[in-house]
Protein backbone atom coordinates (compact mmCIF):
# COMPACT_ATOMS: atom_id res chain seq x y z
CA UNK A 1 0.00 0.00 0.00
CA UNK A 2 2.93 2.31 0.39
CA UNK A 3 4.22 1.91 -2.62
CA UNK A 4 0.76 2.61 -4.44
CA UNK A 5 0.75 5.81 -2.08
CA UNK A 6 4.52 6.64 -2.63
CA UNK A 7 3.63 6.11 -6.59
CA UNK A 8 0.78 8.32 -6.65
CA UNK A 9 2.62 11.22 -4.71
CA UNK A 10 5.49 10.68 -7.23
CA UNK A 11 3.06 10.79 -10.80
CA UNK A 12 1.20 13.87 -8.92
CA UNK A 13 4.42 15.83 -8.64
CA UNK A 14 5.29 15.24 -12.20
CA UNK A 15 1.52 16.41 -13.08
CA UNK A 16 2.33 19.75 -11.14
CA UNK A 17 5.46 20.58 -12.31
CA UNK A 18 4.33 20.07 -16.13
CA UNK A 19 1.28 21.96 -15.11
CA UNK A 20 2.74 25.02 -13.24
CA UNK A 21 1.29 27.13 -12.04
CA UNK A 22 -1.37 24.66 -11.35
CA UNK A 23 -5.13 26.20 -11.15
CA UNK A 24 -7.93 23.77 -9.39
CA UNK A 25 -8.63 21.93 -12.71
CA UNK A 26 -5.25 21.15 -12.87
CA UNK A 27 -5.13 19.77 -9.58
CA UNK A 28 -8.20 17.75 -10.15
CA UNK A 29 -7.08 16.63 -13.29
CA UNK A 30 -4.16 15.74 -11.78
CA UNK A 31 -5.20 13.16 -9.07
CA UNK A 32 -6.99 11.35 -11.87
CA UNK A 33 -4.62 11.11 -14.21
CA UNK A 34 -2.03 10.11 -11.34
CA UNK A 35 -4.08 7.85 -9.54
CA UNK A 36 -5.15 5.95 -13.07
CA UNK A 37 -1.14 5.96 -13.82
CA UNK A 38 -0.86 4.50 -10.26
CA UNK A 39 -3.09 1.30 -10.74
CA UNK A 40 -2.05 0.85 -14.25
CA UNK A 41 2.10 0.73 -13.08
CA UNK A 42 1.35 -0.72 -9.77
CA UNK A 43 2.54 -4.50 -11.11
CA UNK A 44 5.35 -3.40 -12.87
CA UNK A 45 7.12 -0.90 -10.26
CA UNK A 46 5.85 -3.54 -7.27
CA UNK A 47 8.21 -6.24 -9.43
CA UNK A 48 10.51 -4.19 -10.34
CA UNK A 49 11.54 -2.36 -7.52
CA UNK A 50 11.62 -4.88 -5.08
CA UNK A 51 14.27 -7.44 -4.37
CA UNK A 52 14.93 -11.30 -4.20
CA UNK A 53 15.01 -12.92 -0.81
CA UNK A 54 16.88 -15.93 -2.21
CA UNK A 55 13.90 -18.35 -2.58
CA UNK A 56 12.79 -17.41 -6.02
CA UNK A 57 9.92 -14.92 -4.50
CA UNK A 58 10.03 -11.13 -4.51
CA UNK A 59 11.09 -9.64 -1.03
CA UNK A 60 9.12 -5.81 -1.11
CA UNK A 61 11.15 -3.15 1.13
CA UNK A 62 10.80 0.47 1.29
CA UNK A 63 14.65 1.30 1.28
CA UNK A 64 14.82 -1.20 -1.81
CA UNK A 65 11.85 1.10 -3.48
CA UNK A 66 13.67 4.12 -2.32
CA UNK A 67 16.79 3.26 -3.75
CA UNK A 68 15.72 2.37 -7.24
CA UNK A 69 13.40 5.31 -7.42
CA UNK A 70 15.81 7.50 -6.44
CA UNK A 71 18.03 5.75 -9.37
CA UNK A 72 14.81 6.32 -11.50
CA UNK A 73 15.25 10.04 -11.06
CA UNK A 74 18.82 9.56 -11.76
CA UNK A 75 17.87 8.08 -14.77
CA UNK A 76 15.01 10.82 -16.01
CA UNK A 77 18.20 13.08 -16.08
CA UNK A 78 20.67 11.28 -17.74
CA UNK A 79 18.04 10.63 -20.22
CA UNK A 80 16.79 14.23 -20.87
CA UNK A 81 20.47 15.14 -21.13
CA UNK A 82 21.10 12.53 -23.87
CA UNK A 83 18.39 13.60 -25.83
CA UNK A 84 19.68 17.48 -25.61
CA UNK A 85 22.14 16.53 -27.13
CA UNK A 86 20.90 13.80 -30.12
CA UNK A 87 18.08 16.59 -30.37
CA UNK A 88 21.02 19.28 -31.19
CA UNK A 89 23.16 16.96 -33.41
CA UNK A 90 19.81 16.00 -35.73
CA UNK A 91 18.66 19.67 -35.85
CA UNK A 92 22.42 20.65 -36.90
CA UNK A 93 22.51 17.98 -39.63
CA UNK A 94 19.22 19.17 -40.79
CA UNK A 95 20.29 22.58 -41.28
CA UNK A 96 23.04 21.93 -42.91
CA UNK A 97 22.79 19.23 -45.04
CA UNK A 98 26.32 19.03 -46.32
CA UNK A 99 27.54 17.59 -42.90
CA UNK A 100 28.59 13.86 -43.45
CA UNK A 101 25.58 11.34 -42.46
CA UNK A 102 26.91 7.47 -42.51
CA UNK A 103 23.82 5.05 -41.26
CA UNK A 104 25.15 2.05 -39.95
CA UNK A 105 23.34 -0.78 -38.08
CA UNK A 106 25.61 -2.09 -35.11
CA UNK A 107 25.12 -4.93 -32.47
CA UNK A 108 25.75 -4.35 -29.20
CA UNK A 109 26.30 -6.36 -26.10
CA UNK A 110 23.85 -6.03 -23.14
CA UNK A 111 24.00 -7.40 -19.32
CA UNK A 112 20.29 -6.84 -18.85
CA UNK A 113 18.28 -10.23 -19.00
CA UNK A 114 14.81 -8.62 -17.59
CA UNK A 115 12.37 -7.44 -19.97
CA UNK A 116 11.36 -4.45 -18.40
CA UNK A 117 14.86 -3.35 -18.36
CA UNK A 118 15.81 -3.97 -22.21
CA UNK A 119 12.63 -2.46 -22.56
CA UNK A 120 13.55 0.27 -21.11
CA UNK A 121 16.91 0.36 -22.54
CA UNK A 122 15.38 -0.19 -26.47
CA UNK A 123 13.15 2.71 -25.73
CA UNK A 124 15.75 4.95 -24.21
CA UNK A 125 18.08 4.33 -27.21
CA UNK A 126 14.94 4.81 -30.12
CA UNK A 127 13.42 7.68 -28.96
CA UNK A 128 17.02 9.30 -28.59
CA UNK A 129 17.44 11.65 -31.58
CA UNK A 130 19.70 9.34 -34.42
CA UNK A 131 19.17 5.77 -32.84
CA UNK A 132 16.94 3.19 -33.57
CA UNK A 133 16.50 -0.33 -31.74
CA UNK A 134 15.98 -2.70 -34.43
CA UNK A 135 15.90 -5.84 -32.50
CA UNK A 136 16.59 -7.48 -29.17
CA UNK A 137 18.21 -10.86 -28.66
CA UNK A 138 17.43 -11.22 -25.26
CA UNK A 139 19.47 -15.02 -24.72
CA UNK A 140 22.76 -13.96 -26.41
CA UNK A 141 22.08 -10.32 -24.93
CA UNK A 142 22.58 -8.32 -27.76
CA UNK A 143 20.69 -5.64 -28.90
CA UNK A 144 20.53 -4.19 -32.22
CA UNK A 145 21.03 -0.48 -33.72
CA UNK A 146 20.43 1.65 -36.23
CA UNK A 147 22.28 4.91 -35.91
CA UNK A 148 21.78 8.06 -38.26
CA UNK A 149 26.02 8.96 -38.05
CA UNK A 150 28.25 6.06 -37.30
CA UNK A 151 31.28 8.89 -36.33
CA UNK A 152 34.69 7.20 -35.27
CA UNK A 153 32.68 3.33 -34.89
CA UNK A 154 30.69 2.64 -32.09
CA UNK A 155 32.13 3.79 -29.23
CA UNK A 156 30.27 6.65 -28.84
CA UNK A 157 26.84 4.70 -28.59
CA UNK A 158 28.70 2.14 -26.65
CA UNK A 159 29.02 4.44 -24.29
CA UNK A 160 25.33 6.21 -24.29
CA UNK A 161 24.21 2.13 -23.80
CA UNK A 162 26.20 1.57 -21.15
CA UNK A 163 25.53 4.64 -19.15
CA UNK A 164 21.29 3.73 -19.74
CA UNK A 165 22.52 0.30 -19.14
CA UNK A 166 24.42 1.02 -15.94
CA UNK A 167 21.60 2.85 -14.47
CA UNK A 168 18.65 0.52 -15.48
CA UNK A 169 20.87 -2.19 -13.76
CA UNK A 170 19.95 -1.15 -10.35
CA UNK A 171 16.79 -0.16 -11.22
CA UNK A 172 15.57 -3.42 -12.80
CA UNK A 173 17.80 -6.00 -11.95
């Protein structure tokens, strides 16, 4: 019951802040919307963000919901910062078209073996500006891209996959 509580506090304060300043319809709207979000997620943040007490069953903490929500947030800004910057790169190449473009499709290694996590992580990467998930091989744990500017090989979206990657660790996992 916490959770649900500590869920709906969390989806009201988002409502608010993309509301600001919030009038009384706003407010009301906003305890719908959050407390529909609430029931709809209350499955998938109860599994994920609880932990395993070694006999194959869930064990449901507050610190353990704590912790990976407080990753979450982590998470919400590493992500917004990403996409700055994809968002900047696109627009630049669309404005000046001479700029070299090289589309490559690259397969990349990935620890994460839940599916809310390499969900997570193929929607991260596609909805980043320049990056596309084109499949997920979720036994050999790789994960395939399609990127808009292959620049000096992968590395570079090596890297943006392993910081998601790193993060959605100890949120899903």
């Amino acid at each position: 019951m916490m959770h649900a509580l500590i869920q709906f506090l969390l989806w009201f304060f988002v409502w608010l802040l993309l509301t600001w300043p919030p009038s009384v319809n706003d407010v009301i709207s906003g305890v719908i919307v959050s407390i529909f979000v609430s029931v709809m997620t209350i499955d998938v943040f109860n599994t994920a963000y609880s932990r395993g007490n070694g006999n194959g069953r869930p064990k449901k903490s507050l610190s353990g919901f704590i912790f990976r929500l407080s990753w979450f947030v982590c998470y919400l800004f590493v992500f917004l910062w990403e996409c700055i910057k994809a968002n900047v790169d696109v627009a630049f190449r669309v404005l000046h078209p001479d700029l070299p473009i090289r589309p490559a499709t690259i397969k990349a290694k990935t620890s994460l073996k839940s599916e809310i996590g390499l969900t997570f992580l193929a929607n991260s990467l596609t909805l980043t500006p320049g990056r596309t998930t084109i499949d997920i091989d979720k036994d050999k744990g790789y994960i395939y891209l399609h990127i808009l500017n292959l620049k000096h090989g992968k590395e570079d979206h090596l890297t943006v996959l392993g910081r998601y990657e790193n993060i959605l660790r100890r949120i899903f996992e």
